[in-house]
Every structure is written in structure tokens, then in C-alpha cells.
Protein backbone atom coordinates (compact mmCIF):
# COMPACT_ATOMS: atom_id res chain seq x y z
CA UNK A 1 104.97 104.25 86.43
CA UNK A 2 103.20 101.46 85.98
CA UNK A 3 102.15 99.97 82.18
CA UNK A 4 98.11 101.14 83.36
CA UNK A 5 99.05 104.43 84.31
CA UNK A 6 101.36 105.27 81.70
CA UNK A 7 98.62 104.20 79.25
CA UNK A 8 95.79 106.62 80.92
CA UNK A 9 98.28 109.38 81.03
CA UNK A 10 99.09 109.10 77.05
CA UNK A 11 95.16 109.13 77.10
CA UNK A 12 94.62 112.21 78.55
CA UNK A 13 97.90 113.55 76.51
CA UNK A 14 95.83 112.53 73.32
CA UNK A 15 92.78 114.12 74.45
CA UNK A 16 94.56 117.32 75.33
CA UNK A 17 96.22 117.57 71.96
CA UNK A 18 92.75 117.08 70.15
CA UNK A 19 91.28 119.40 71.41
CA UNK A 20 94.22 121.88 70.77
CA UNK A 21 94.13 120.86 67.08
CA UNK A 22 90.38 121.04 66.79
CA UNK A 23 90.43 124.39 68.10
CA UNK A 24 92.85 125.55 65.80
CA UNK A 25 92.01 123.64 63.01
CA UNK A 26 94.80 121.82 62.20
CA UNK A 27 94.39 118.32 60.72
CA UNK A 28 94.77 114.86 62.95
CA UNK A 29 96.87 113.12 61.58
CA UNK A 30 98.05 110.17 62.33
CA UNK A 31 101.69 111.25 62.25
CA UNK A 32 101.29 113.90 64.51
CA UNK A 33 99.86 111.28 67.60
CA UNK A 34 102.70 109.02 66.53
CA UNK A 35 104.98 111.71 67.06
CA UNK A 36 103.08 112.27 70.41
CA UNK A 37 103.40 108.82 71.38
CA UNK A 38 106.42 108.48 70.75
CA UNK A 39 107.44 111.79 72.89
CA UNK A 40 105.36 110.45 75.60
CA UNK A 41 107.32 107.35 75.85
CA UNK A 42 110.89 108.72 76.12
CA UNK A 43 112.21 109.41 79.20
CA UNK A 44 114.56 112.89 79.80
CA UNK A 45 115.52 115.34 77.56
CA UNK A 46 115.80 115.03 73.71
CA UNK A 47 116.41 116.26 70.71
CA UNK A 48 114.86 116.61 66.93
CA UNK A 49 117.73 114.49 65.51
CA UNK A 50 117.46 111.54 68.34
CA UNK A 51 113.25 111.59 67.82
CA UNK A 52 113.64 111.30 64.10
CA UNK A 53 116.58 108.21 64.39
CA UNK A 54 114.39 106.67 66.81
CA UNK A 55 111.47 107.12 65.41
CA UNK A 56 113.09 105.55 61.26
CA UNK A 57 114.74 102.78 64.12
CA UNK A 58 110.76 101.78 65.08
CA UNK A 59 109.91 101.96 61.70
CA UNK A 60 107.21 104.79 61.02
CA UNK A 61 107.14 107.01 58.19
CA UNK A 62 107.48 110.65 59.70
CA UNK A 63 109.36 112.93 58.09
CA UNK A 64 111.72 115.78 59.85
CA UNK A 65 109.51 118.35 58.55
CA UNK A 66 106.49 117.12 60.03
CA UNK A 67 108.19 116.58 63.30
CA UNK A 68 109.75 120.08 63.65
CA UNK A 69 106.12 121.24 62.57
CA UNK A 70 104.20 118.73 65.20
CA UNK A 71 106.72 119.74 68.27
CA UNK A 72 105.83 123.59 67.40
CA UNK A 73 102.11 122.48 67.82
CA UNK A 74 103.02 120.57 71.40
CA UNK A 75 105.23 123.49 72.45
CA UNK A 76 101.66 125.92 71.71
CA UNK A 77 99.37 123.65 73.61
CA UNK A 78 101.83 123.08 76.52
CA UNK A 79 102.62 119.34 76.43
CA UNK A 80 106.29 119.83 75.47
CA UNK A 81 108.98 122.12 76.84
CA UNK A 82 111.68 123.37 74.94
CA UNK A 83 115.77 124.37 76.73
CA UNK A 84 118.67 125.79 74.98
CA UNK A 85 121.34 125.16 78.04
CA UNK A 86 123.26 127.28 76.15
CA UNK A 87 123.64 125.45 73.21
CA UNK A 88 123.13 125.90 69.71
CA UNK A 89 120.54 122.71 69.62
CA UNK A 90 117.60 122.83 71.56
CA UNK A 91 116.13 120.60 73.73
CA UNK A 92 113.05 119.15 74.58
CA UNK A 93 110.54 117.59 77.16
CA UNK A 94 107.44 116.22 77.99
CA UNK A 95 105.20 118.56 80.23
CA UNK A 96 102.37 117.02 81.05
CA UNK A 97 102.47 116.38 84.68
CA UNK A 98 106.01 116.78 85.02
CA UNK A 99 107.69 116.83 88.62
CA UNK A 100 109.00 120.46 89.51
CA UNK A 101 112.49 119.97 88.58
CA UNK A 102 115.55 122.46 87.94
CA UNK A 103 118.89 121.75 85.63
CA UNK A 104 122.41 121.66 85.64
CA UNK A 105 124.16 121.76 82.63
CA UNK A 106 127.93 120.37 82.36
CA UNK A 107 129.56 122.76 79.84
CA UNK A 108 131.74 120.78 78.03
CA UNK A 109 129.51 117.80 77.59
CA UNK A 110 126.03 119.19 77.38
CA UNK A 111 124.50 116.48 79.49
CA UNK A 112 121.84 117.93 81.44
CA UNK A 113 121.23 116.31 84.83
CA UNK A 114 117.82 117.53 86.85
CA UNK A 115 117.53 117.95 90.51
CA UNK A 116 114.53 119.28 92.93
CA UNK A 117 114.90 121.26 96.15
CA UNK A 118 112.01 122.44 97.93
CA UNK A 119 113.96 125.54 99.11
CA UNK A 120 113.25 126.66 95.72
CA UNK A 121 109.58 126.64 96.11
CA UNK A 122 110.30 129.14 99.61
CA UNK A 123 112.18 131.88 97.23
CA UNK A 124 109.14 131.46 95.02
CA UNK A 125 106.99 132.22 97.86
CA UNK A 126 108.80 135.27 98.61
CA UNK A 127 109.09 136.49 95.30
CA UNK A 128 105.53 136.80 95.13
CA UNK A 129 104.97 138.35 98.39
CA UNK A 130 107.70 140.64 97.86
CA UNK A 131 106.17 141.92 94.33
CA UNK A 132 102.78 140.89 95.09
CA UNK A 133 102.28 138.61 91.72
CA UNK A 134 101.58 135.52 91.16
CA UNK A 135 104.52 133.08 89.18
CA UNK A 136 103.38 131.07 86.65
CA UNK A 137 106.61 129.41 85.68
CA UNK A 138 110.37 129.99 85.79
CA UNK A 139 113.56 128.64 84.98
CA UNK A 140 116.40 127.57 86.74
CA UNK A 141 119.77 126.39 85.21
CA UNK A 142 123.21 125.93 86.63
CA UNK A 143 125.87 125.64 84.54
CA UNK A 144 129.55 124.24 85.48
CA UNK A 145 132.01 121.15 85.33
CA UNK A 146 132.86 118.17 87.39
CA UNK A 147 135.70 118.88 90.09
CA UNK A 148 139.15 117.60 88.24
């Protein structure tokens, strides 16, 4: 993604979560778009722990209450995701535009590696014919270890 694009997509990010916080009235501050930012910039999956190191290692002033309280707010208004992958930490993501993507989890590392198949989509397909509904979202995890 180029710097342009990455800079109108945080835009639209930012509008998105103003609205959401105007319509709820919660205050804008600017810790919570920091937080945003910030979110917006990483790449992957992370975690509460690794945002708050990062965000003391880039110097601003947020404190873990106020980013477990902001990523409930993104989680509400859709721009971040939240996995377990059968841990006892969660997990998180950026939504906004994300590509379709599914997971496999390596159980005794926890690293989480994504992949997309477009066989996937066809079972979707046919799980809504075969019900007659209409998905919204699902989930999709493996789970396993390398071959020793």
C-alpha cells in the first residue's frame, strides 16, 4: 500500500470512528485516535501488551486502561476484530477493508499464520442456499503443528 493510500484509508478509519463516538457520545479524545493510528499502522495480529510497549517505545502518553477501553469502542463500531485461537490472551486486528482471510494456529507456539482459498467462498455459497440465509460473517481456524 502505498504512503497516499494508506493515508486516505486512516482517513476514512477516522471518520468512521467519529461518527461512532458522536453517536454514542463518547468524548474524542486525542488518545483514543492515537490509539487508532497506531492500530491502523501495524500490520497482523496483536495484542494489548505489544500496543501498549509500542505505543511507551513511540513515546505517547496512553495508559492500559484507556487502551483496553478504546479497543472495546473499535471492536463496537467494527474497525477491529478480536481471536482467542485458543488462548488465554486475545488477539486483535484491523477490519477495515480487510482481505477475506482464514487462520491457522500452531499450538505450541501461538503464531497465527493467515491463508485465503476461494473454495471457501463456494461452501459459503451453499450454506446459504442450503438454509436459505444470508452469512454475514464466520470464522475459520485450524489448529495443529509443523510435521517433525
Amino acid at each position: 500500500m502505498t504512503k497516499k493510500n494508506s493515508e486516505e484509508t486512516f482517513e476514512n478509519v477516522k471518520k468512521i470512528f467519529t461518527e461512532y463516538l458522536e453517536r454514542h457520545a463518547h468524548r474524542k479524545t486525542p488518545e483514543r485516535f492515537t490509539i487508532l493510528k497506531e492500530i491502523f499502522a501495524t500490520d497482523g495480529h496483536f495484542d494489548i501488551e505489544t500496543l501498549y510497549i509500542r505505543m511507551k517505545n513511540h513515546k505517547y502518553r496512553v495508559s492500559r486502561a484507556t487502551l483496553y477501553n478504546t479497543i472495546e469502542l473499535l471492536l463496537d463500531c467494527g474497525l477491529v476484530t478480536k481471536h482467542q485461537f485458543g488462548t488465554n490472551y486475545a488477539q486483535f486486528e484491523k477490519a477495515m477493508m480487510l482481505k477475506l482471510h482464514d487462520h491457522f494456529i500452531f499450538e505450541d507456539t501461538g503464531e497465527a499464520l493467515e491463508f485465503y482459498d476461494s473454495r471457501i467462498d463456494e461452501i459459503k455459497a451453499y450454506v446459504e442456499n442450503l438454509f436459505n440465509v444470508n452469512v454475514s460473517h464466520y470464522s475459520l481456524t485450524f489448529y495443529g503443528n509443523s510435521h517433525q
